[in-house]
Structure formats: structure tokens, C-alpha cells
N, C-alpha and C. Protein backbone atom coordinates (compact mmCIF):
# COMPACT_ATOMS: atom_id res chain seq x y z
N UNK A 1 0.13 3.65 -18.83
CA UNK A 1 0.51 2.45 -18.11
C UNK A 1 -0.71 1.53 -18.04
N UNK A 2 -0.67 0.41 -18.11
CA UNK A 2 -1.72 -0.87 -18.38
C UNK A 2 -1.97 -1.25 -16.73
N UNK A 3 -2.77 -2.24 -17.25
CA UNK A 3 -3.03 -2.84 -15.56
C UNK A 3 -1.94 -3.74 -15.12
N UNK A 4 -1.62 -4.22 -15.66
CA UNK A 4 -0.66 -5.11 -15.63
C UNK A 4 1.21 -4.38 -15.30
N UNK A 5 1.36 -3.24 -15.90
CA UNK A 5 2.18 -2.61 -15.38
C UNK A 5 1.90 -1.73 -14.11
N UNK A 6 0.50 -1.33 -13.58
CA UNK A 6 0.71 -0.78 -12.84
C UNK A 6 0.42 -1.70 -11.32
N UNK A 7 0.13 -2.76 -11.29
CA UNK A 7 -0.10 -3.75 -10.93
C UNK A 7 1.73 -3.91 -10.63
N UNK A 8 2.23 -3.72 -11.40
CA UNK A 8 3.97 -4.24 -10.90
C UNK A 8 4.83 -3.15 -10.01
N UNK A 9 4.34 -1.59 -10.92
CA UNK A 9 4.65 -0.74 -10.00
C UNK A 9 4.41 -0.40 -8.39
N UNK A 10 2.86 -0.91 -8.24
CA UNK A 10 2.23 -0.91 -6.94
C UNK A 10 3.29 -2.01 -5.81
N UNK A 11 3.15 -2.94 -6.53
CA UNK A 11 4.28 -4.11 -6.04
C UNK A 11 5.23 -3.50 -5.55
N UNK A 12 6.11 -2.74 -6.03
CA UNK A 12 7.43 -2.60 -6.28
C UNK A 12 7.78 -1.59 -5.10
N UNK A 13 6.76 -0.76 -4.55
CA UNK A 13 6.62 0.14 -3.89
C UNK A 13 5.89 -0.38 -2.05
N UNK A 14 5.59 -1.23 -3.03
CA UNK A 14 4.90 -1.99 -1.41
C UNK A 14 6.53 -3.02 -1.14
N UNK A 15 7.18 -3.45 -1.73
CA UNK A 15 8.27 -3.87 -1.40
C UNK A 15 9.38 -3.03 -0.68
N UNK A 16 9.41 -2.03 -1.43
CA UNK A 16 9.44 -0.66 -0.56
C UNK A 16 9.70 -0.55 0.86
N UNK A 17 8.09 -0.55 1.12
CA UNK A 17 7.88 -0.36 2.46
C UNK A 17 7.77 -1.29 3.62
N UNK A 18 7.64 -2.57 3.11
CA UNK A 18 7.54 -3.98 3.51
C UNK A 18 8.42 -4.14 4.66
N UNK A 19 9.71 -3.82 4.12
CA UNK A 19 10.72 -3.85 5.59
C UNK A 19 10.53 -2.95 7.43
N UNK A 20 9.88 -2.12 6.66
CA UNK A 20 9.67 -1.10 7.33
C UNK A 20 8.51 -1.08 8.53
N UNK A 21 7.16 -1.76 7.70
CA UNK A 21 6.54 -2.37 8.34
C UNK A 21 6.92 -4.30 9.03
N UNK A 22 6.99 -4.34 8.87
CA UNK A 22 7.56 -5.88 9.29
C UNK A 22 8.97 -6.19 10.66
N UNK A 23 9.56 -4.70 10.29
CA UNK A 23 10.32 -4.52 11.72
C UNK A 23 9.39 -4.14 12.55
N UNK A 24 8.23 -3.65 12.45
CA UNK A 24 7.26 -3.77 13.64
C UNK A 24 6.18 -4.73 13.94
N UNK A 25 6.57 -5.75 13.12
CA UNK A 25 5.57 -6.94 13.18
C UNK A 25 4.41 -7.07 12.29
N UNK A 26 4.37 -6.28 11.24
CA UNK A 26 3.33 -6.27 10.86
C UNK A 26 3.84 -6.56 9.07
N UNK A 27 2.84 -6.01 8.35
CA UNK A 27 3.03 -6.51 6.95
C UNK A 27 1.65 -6.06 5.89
N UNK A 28 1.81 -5.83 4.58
CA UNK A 28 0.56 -5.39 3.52
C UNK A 28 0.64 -6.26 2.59
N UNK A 29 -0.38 -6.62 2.08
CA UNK A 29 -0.34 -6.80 0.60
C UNK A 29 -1.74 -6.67 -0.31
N UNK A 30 -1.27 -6.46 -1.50
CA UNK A 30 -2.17 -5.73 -2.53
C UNK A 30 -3.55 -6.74 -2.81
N UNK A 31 -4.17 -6.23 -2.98
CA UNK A 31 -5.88 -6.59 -2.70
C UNK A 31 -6.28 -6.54 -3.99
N UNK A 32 -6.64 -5.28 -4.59
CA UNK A 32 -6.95 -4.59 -6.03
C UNK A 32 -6.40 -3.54 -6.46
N UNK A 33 -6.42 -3.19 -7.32
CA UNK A 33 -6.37 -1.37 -7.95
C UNK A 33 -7.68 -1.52 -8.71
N UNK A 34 -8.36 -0.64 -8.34
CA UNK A 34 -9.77 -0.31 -8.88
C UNK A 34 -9.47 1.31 -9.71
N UNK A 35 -10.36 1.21 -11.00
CA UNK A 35 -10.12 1.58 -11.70
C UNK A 35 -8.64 2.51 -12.10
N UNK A 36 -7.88 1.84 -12.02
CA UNK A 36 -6.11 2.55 -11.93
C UNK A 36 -5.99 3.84 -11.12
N UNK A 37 -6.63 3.85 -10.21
CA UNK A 37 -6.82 4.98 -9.55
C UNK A 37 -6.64 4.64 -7.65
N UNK A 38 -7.59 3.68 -7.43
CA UNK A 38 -7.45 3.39 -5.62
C UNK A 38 -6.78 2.22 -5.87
N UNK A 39 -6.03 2.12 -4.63
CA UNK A 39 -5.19 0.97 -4.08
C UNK A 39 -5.95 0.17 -3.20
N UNK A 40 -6.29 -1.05 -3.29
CA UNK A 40 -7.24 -1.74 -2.24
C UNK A 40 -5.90 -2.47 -1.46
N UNK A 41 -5.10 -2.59 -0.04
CA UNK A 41 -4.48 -3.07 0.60
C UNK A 41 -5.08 -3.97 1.90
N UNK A 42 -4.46 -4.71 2.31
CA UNK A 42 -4.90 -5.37 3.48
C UNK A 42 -3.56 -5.38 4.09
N UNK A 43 -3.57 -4.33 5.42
CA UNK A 43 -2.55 -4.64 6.70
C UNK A 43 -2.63 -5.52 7.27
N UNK A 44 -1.67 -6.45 7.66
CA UNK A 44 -1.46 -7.45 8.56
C UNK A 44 -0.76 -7.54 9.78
N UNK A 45 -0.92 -8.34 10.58
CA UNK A 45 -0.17 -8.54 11.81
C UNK A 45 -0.33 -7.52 12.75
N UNK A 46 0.78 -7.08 13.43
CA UNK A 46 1.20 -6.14 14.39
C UNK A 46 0.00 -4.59 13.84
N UNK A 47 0.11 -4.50 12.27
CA UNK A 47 -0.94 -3.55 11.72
C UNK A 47 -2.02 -2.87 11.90
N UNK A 48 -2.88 -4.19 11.83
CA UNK A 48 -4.00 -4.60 12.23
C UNK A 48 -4.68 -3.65 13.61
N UNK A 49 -4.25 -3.77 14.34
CA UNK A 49 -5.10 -2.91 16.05
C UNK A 49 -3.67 -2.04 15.96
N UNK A 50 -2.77 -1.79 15.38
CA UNK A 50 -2.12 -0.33 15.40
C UNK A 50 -2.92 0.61 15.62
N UNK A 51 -2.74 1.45 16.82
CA UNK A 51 -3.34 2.98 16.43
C UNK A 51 -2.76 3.84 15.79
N UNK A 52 -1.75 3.63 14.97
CA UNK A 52 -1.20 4.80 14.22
C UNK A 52 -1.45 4.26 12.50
N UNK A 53 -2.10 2.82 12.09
CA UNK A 53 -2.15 2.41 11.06
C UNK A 53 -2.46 3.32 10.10
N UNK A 54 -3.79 4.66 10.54
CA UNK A 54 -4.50 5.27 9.47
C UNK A 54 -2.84 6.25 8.67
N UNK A 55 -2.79 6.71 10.09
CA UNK A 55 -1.21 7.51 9.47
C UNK A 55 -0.07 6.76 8.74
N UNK A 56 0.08 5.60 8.88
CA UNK A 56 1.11 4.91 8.37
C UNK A 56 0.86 4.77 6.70
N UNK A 57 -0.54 4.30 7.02
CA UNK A 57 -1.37 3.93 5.19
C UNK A 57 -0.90 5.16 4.43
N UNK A 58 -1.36 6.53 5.23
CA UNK A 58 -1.40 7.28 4.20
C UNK A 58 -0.27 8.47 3.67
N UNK A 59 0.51 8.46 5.08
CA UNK A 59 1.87 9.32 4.75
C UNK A 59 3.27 8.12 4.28
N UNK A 60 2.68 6.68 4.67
CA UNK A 60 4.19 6.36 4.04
C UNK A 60 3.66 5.20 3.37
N UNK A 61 2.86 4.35 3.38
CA UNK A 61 2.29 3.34 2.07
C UNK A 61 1.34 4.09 0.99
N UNK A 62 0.52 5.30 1.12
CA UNK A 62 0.28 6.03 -0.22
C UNK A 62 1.19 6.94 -0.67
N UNK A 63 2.07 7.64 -0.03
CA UNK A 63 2.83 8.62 -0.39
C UNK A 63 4.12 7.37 -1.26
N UNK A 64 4.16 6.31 -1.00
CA UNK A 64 5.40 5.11 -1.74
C UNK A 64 5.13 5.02 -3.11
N UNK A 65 3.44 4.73 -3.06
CA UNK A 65 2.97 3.99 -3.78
C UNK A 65 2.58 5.43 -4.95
N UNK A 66 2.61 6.79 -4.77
CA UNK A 66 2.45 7.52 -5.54
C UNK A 66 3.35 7.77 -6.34
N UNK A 67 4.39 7.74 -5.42
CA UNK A 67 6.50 7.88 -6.39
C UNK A 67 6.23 7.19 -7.10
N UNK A 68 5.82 5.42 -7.19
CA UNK A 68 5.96 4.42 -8.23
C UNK A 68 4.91 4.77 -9.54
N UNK A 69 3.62 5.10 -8.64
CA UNK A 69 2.57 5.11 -9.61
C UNK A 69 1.66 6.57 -9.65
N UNK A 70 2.00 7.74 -10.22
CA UNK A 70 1.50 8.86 -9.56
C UNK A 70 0.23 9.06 -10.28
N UNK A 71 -0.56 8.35 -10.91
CA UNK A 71 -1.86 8.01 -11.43
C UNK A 71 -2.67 7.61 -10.45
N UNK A 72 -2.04 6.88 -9.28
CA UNK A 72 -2.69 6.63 -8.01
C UNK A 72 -3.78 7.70 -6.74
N UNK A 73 -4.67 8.33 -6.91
CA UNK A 73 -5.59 8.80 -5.99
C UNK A 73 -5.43 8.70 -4.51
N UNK A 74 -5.66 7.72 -3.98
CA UNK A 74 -5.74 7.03 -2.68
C UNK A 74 -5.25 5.87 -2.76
N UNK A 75 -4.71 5.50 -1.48
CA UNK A 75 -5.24 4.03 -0.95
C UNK A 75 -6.04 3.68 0.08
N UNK A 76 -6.77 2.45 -0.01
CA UNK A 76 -7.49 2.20 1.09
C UNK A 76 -7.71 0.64 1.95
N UNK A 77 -7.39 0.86 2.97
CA UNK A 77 -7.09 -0.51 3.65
C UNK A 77 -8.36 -1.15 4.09
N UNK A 78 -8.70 -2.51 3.42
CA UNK A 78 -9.64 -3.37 3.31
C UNK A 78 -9.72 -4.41 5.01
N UNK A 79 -10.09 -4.15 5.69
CA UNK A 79 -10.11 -4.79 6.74
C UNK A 79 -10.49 -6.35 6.85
């Protein structure tokens, strides 16, 4: 998969979850993929001073984003 496709998959998966976050006020969007491997994200809104954000990133916006793209390592939220 190219950058450019995985760049669509990441998308596709953050669309995903978009609803999900956004019924709680909040919202992501994609930053980078560094070397096709980390996800660079930025949480927004309601997100942001969540205390449950670290858990959210990583059991349901990396675990999304692995179904789409399972070349994916981590993600990591860019403050």
C-alpha cells in the first residue's frame, strides 16, 4: 500500500469513528503518517481535557485505524 492509499485508508477509519466522538463534543483529524507506520492525530473539542482521551486514542481510534490499515504500529495524539 502507497502513501497515498494509506493516507485514504486512515481517513476512512477516522470517519469511522468521527460520529462517535462528536456525540460527545469532540472530534480528530489526521496530522501525518510517519513512516507508514505511526498515526500523527490531533483531538479536538470536548477531547482535548477529556480524562479518558488516552483510552479512547488507543482502544477505539488505533484499534479502527488498524482494521483499515494493519501496517499501522501506533497512534499518537499531537497536542
Amino acid at each position: 500500500m502507497d502513501q497515498n492509499e494509506l493516507i485514504v485508508k486512515v481517513e476512512e477509519a477516522l470517519e469511522e469513528i468521527r460520529p462517535f466522538l462528536q456525540s460527545d463534543g469532540g472530534d480528530i483529524s489526521l496530522l501525518s503518517i510517519e513512516d507508514g507506520k505511526v498515526v500523527h492525530v490531533k483531538l479536538e473539542g470536548a477531547c482535548v481535557g477529556c480524562t479518558v482521551n488516552q483510552m479512547t486514542l488507543k482502544s477505539g481510534v488505533e484499534m479502527t485505524i488498524k482494521k483499515y490499515a494493519p501496517q499501522i504500529e501506533r497512534v499518537v495524539n499531537v497536542e
